[in-house]
C-alpha atoms as a PDB file:
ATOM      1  CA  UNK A   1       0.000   0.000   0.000  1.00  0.00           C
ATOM      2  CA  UNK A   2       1.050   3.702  -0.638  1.00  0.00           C
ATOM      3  CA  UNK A   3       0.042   6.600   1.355  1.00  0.00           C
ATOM      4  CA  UNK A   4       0.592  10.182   2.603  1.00  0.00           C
ATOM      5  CA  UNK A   5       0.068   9.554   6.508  1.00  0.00           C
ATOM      6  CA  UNK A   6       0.310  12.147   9.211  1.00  0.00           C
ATOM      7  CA  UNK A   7       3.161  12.143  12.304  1.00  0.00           C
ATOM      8  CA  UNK A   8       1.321  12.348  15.638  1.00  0.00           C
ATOM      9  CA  UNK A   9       4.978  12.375  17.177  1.00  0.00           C
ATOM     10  CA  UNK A  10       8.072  12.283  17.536  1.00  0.00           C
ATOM     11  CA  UNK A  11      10.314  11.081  20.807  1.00  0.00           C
ATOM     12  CA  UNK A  12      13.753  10.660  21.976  1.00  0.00           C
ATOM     13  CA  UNK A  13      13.930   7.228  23.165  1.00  0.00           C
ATOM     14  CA  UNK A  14      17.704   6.626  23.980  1.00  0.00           C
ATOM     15  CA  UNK A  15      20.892   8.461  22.620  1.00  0.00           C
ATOM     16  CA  UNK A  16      20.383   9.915  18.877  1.00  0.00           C
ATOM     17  CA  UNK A  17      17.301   7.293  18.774  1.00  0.00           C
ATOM     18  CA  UNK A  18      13.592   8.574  18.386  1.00  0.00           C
ATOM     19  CA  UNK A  19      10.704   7.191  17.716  1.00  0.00           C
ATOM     20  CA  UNK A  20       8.821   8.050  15.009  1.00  0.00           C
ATOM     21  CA  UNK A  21       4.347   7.270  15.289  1.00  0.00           C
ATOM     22  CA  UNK A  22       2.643   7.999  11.915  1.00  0.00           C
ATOM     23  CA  UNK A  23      -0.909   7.492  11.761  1.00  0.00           C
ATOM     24  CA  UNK A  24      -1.723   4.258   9.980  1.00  0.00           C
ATOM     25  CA  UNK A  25      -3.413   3.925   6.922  1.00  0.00           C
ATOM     26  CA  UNK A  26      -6.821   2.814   6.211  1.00  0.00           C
ATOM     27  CA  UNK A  27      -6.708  -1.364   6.147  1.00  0.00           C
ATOM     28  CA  UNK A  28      -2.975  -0.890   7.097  1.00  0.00           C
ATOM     29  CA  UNK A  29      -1.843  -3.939   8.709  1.00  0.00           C
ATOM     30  CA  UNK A  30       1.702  -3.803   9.785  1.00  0.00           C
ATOM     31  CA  UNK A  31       2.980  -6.577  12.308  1.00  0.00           C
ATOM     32  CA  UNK A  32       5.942  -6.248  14.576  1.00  0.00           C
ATOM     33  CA  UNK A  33       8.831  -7.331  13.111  1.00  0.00           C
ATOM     34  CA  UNK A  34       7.621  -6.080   9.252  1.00  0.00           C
ATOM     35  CA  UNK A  35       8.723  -2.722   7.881  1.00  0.00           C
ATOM     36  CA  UNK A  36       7.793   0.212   5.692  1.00  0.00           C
ATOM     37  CA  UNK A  37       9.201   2.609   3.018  1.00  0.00           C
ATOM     38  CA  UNK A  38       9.443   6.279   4.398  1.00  0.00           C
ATOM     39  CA  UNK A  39       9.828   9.064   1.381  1.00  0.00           C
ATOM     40  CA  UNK A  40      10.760  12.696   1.794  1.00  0.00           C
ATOM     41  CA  UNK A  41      11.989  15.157  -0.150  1.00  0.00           C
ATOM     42  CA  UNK A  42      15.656  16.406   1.371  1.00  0.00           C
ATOM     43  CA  UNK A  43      16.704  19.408  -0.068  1.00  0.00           C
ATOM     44  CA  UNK A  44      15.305  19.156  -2.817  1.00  0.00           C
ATOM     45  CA  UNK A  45      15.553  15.584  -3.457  1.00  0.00           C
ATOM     46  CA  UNK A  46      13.407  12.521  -2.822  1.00  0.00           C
ATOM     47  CA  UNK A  47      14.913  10.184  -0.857  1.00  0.00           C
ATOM     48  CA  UNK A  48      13.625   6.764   1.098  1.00  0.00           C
ATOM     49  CA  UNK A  49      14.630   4.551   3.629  1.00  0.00           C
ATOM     50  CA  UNK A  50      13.161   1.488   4.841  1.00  0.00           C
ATOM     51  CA  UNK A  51      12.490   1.277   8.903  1.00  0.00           C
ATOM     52  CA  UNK A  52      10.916  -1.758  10.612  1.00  0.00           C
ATOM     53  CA  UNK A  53       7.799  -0.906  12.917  1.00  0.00           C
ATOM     54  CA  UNK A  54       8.406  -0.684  16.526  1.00  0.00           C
ATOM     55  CA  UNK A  55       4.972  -1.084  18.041  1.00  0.00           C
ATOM     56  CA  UNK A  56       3.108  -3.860  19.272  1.00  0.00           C
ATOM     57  CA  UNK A  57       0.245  -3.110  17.185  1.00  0.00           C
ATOM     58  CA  UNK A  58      -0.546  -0.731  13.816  1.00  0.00           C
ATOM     59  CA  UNK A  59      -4.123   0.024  14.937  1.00  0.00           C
ATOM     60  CA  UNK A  60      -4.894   3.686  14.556  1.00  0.00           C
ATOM     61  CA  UNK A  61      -1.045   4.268  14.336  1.00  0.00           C
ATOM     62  CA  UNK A  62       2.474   2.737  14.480  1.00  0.00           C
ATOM     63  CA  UNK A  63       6.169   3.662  15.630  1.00  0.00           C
ATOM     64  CA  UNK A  64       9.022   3.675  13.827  1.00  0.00           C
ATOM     65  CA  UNK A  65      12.170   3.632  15.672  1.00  0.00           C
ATOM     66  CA  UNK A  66      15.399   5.285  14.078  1.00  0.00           C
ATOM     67  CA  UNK A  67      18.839   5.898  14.895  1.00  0.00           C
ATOM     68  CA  UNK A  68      19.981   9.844  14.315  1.00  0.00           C
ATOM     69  CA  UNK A  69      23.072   8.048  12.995  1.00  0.00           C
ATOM     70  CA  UNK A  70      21.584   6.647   9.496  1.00  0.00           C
ATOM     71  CA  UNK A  71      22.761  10.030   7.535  1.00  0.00           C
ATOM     72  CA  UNK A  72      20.378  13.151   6.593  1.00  0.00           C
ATOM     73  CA  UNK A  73      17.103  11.560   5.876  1.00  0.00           C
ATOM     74  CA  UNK A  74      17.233  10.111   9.308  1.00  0.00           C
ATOM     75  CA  UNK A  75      17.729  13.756  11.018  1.00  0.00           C
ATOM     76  CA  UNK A  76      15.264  14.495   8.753  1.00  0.00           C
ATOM     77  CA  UNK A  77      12.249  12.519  10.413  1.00  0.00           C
ATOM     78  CA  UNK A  78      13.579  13.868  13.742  1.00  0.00           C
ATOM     79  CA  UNK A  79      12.907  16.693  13.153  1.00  0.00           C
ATOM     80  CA  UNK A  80       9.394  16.341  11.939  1.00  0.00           C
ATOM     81  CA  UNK A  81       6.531  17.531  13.984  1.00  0.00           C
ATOM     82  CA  UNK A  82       3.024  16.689  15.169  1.00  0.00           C
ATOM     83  CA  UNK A  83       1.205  17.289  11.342  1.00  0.00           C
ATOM     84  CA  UNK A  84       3.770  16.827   9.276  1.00  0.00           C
ATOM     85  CA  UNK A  85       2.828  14.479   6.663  1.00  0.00           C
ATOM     86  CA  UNK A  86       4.853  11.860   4.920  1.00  0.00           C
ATOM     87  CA  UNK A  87       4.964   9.291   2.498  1.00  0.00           C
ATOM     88  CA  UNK A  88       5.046   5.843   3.081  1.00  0.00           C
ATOM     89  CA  UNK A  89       4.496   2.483   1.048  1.00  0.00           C
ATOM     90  CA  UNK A  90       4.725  -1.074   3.011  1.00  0.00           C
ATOM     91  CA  UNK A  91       4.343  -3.179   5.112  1.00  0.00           C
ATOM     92  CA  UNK A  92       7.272  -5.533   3.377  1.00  0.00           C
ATOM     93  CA  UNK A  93       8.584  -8.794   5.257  1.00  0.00           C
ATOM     94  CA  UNK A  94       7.602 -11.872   5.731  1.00  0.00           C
ATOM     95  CA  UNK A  95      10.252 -12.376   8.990  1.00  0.00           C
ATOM     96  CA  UNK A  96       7.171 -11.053  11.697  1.00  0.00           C
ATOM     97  CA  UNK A  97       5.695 -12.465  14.927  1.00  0.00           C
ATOM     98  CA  UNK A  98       2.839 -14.688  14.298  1.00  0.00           C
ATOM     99  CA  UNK A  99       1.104 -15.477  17.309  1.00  0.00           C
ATOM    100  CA  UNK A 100       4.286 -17.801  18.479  1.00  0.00           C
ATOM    101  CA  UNK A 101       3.757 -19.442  22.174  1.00  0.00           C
ATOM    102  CA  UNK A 102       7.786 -18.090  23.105  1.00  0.00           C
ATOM    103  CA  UNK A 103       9.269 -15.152  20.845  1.00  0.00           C
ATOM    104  CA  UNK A 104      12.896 -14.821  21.734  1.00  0.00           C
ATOM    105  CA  UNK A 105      13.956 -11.860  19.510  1.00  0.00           C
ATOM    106  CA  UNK A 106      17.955 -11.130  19.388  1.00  0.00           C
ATOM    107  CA  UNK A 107      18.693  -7.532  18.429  1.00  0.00           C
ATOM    108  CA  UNK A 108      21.878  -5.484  17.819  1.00  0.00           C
ATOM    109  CA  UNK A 109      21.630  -1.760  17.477  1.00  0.00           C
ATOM    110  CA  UNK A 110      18.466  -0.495  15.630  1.00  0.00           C
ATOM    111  CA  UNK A 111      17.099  -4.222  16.157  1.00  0.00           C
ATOM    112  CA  UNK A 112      15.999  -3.084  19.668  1.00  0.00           C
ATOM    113  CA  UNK A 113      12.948  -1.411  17.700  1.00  0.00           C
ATOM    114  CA  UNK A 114      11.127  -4.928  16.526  1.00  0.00           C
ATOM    115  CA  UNK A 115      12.686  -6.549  19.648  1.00  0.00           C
ATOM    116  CA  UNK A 116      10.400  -4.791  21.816  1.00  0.00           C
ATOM    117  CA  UNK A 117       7.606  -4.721  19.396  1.00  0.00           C
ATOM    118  CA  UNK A 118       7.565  -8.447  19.325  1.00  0.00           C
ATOM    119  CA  UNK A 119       8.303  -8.779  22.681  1.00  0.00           C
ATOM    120  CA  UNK A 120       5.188  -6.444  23.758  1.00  0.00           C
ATOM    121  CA  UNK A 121       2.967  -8.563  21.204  1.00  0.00           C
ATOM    122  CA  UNK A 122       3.766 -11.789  22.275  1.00  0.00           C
ATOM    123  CA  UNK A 123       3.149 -10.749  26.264  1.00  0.00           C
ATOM    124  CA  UNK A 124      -0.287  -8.638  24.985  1.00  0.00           C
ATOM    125  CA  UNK A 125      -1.042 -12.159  23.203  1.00  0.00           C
ATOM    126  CA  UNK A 126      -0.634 -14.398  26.806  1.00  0.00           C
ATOM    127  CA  UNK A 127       2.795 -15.695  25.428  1.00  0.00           C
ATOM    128  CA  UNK A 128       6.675 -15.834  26.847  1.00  0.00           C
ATOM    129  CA  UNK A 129       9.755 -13.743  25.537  1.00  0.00           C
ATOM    130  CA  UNK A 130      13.086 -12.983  25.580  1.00  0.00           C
ATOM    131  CA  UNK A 131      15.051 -10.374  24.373  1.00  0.00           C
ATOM    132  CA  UNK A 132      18.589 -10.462  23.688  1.00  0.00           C
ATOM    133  CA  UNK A 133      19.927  -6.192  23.119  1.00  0.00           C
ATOM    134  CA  UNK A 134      23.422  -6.048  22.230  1.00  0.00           C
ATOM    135  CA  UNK A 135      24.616  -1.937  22.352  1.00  0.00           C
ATOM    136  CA  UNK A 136      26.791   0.069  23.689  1.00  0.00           C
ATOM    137  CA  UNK A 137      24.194   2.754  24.500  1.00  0.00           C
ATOM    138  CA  UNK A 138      20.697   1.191  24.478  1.00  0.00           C
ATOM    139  CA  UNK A 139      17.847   2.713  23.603  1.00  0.00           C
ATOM    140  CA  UNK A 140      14.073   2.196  24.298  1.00  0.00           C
ATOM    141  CA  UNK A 141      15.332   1.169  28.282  1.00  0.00           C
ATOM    142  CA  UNK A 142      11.712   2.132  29.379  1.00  0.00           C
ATOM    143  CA  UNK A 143      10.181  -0.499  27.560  1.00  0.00           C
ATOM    144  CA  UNK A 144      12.793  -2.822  28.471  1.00  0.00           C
ATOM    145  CA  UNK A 145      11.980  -2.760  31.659  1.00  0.00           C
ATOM    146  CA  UNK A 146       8.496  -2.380  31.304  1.00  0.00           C
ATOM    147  CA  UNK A 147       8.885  -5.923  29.573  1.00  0.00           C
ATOM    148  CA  UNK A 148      10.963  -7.208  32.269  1.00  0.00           C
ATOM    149  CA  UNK A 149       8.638  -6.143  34.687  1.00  0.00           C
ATOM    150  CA  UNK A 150       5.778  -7.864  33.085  1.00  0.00           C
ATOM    151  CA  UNK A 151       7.985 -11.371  32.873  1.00  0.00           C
ATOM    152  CA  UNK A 152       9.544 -11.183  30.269  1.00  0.00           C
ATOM    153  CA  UNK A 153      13.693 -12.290  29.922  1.00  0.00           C
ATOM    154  CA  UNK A 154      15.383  -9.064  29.377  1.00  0.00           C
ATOM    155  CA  UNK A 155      19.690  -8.976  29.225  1.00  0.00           C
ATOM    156  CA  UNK A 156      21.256  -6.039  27.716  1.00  0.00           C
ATOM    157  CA  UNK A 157      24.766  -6.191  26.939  1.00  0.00           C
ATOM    158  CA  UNK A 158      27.869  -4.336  25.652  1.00  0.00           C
ATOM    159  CA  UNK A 159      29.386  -8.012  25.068  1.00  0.00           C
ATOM    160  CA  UNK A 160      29.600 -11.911  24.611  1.00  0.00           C
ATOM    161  CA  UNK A 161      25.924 -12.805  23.770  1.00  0.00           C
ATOM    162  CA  UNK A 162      26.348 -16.742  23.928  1.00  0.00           C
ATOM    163  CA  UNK A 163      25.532 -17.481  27.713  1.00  0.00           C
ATOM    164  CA  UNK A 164      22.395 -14.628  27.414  1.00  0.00           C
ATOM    165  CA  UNK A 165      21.134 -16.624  24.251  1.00  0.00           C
ATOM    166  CA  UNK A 166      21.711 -20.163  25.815  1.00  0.00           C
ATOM    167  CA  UNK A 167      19.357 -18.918  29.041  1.00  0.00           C
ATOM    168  CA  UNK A 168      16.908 -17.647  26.498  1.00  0.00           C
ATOM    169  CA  UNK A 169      16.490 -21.106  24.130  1.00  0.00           C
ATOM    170  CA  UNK A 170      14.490 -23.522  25.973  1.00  0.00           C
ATOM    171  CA  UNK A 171      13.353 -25.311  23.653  1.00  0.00           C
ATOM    172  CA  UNK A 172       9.482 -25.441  23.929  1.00  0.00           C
ATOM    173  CA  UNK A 173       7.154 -26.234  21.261  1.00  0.00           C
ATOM    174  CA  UNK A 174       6.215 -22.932  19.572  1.00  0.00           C
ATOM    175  CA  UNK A 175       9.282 -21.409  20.271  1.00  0.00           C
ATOM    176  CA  UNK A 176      10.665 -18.918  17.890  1.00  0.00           C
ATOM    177  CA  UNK A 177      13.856 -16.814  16.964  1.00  0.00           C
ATOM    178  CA  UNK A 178      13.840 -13.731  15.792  1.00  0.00           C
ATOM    179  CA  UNK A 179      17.338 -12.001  14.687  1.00  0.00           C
ATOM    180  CA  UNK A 180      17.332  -7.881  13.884  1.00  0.00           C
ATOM    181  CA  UNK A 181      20.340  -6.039  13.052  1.00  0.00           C
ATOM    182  CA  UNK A 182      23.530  -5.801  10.723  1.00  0.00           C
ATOM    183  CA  UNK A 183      25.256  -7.946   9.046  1.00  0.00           C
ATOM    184  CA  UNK A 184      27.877  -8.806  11.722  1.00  0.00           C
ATOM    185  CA  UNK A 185      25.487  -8.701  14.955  1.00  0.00           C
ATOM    186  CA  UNK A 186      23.339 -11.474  12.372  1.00  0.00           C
ATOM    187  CA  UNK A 187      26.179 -13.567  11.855  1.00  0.00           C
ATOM    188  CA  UNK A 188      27.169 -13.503  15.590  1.00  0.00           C
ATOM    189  CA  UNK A 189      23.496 -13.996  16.809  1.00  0.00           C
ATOM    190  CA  UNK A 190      22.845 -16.943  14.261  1.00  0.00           C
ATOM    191  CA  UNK A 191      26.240 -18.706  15.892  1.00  0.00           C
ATOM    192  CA  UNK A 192      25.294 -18.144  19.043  1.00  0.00           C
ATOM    193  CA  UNK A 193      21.276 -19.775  18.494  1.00  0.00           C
ATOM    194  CA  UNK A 194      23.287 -22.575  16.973  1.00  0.00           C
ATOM    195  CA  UNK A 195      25.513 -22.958  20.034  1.00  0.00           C
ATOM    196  CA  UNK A 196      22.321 -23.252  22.536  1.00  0.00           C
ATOM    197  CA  UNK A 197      21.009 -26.241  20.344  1.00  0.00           C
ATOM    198  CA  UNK A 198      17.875 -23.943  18.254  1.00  0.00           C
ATOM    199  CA  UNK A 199      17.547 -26.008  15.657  1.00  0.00           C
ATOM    200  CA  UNK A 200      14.357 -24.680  13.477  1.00  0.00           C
ATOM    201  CA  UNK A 201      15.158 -21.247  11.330  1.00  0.00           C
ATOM    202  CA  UNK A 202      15.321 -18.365  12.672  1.00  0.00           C
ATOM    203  CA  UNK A 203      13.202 -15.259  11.150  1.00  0.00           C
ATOM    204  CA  UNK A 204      15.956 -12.648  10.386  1.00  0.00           C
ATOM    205  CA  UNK A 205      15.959  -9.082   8.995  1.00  0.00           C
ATOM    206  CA  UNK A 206      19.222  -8.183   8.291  1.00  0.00           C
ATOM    207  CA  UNK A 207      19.751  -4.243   7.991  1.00  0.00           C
ATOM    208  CA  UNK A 208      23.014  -4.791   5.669  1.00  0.00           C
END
């Protein structure tokens, strides 16, 4: 689907991160874990970017989380304001939570946005998760805790993921992996699911 679609805000949800909520489109159904094409025009040229949605839900509207450090089109949307309208064409991805009984989501980075999407989803749906947050400076803390709080396996780290990821595979029925982030934090986070014995395929959006 393509659309213009209003911001209703924009947040700063851990260091140069924001979040990003755009109304949602009529019949819109994005799922956590799926993303969408964003197009501006930045001085004087259209640009786009693709950004995976952050909330739990797309009903009535959905966040986008993105990191100030993706260039000029991602300062852009940062500095957009309640109003502001934007275009927008998606959702794209078939790597999305599905109703799984156990979602344990392993995210590097900009990853932490579907991480706690899913995460939210699968706890709003009466199911178990994990996350996984590798980063130096994390971002979206609040609802990190807020998911911890409500039961959920939270470990944030600044290193070695393997003994995190090992606690988090426990090999129920209806478990699922989910793996967000570059290229090397994929790599790493597919070795380490292999390590704790996950043996089905892991849903994986890898940001390049």
């Amino acid at each position: 689907m393509d659309a213009t679609v209003a911001v209703r805000s924009v947040a700063e949800v851990g260091p140069d991160t924001v979040a990003v909520t755009l109304d949602s489109p009529a019949a819109f159904d994005g799922k956590p874990g799926q993303f969408v094409r964003l197009t501006a025009t930045v001085d004087g040229t259209e640009e786009s970017r693709f950004y995976t949605i952050s909330s739990a839900d797309t009903d009535g509207s959905y966040e986008t989380t993105v990191g100030l450090d993706g260039g000029e089109f991602s300062r852009y949307l940062a500095d957009l304001t309640a109003g502001d309208e934007i275009e927008m064409s998606g959702p794209f991805g078939d790597d999305y939570y599905e109703g799984e009984a156990r979602a344990v989501v392993l995210a590097g980075g900009p990853g932490v946005g579907p991480a706690v999407a899913i995460a939210e989803a699968a706890l709003d749906a009466g199911n178990e998760a994990a996350v996984v947050y590798l980063d130096d400076e994390p971002a979206h803390t609040e609802r990190l805790d807020t998911l911890a709080d409500r039961g959920a396996s939270v470990v944030v780290t600044d290193g070695d993921i393997d003994g995190a990821v090992a606690d988090a595979v426990t090999g129920v029925d209806g478990e699922q992996a989910f793996v967000y982030g570059f290229a090397d934090f994929v790599d790493t986070a597919l070795a380490a699911l292999e390590s704790a014995g996950y043996a089905d395929e892991a849903k994986v959006e890898n940001f390049g």
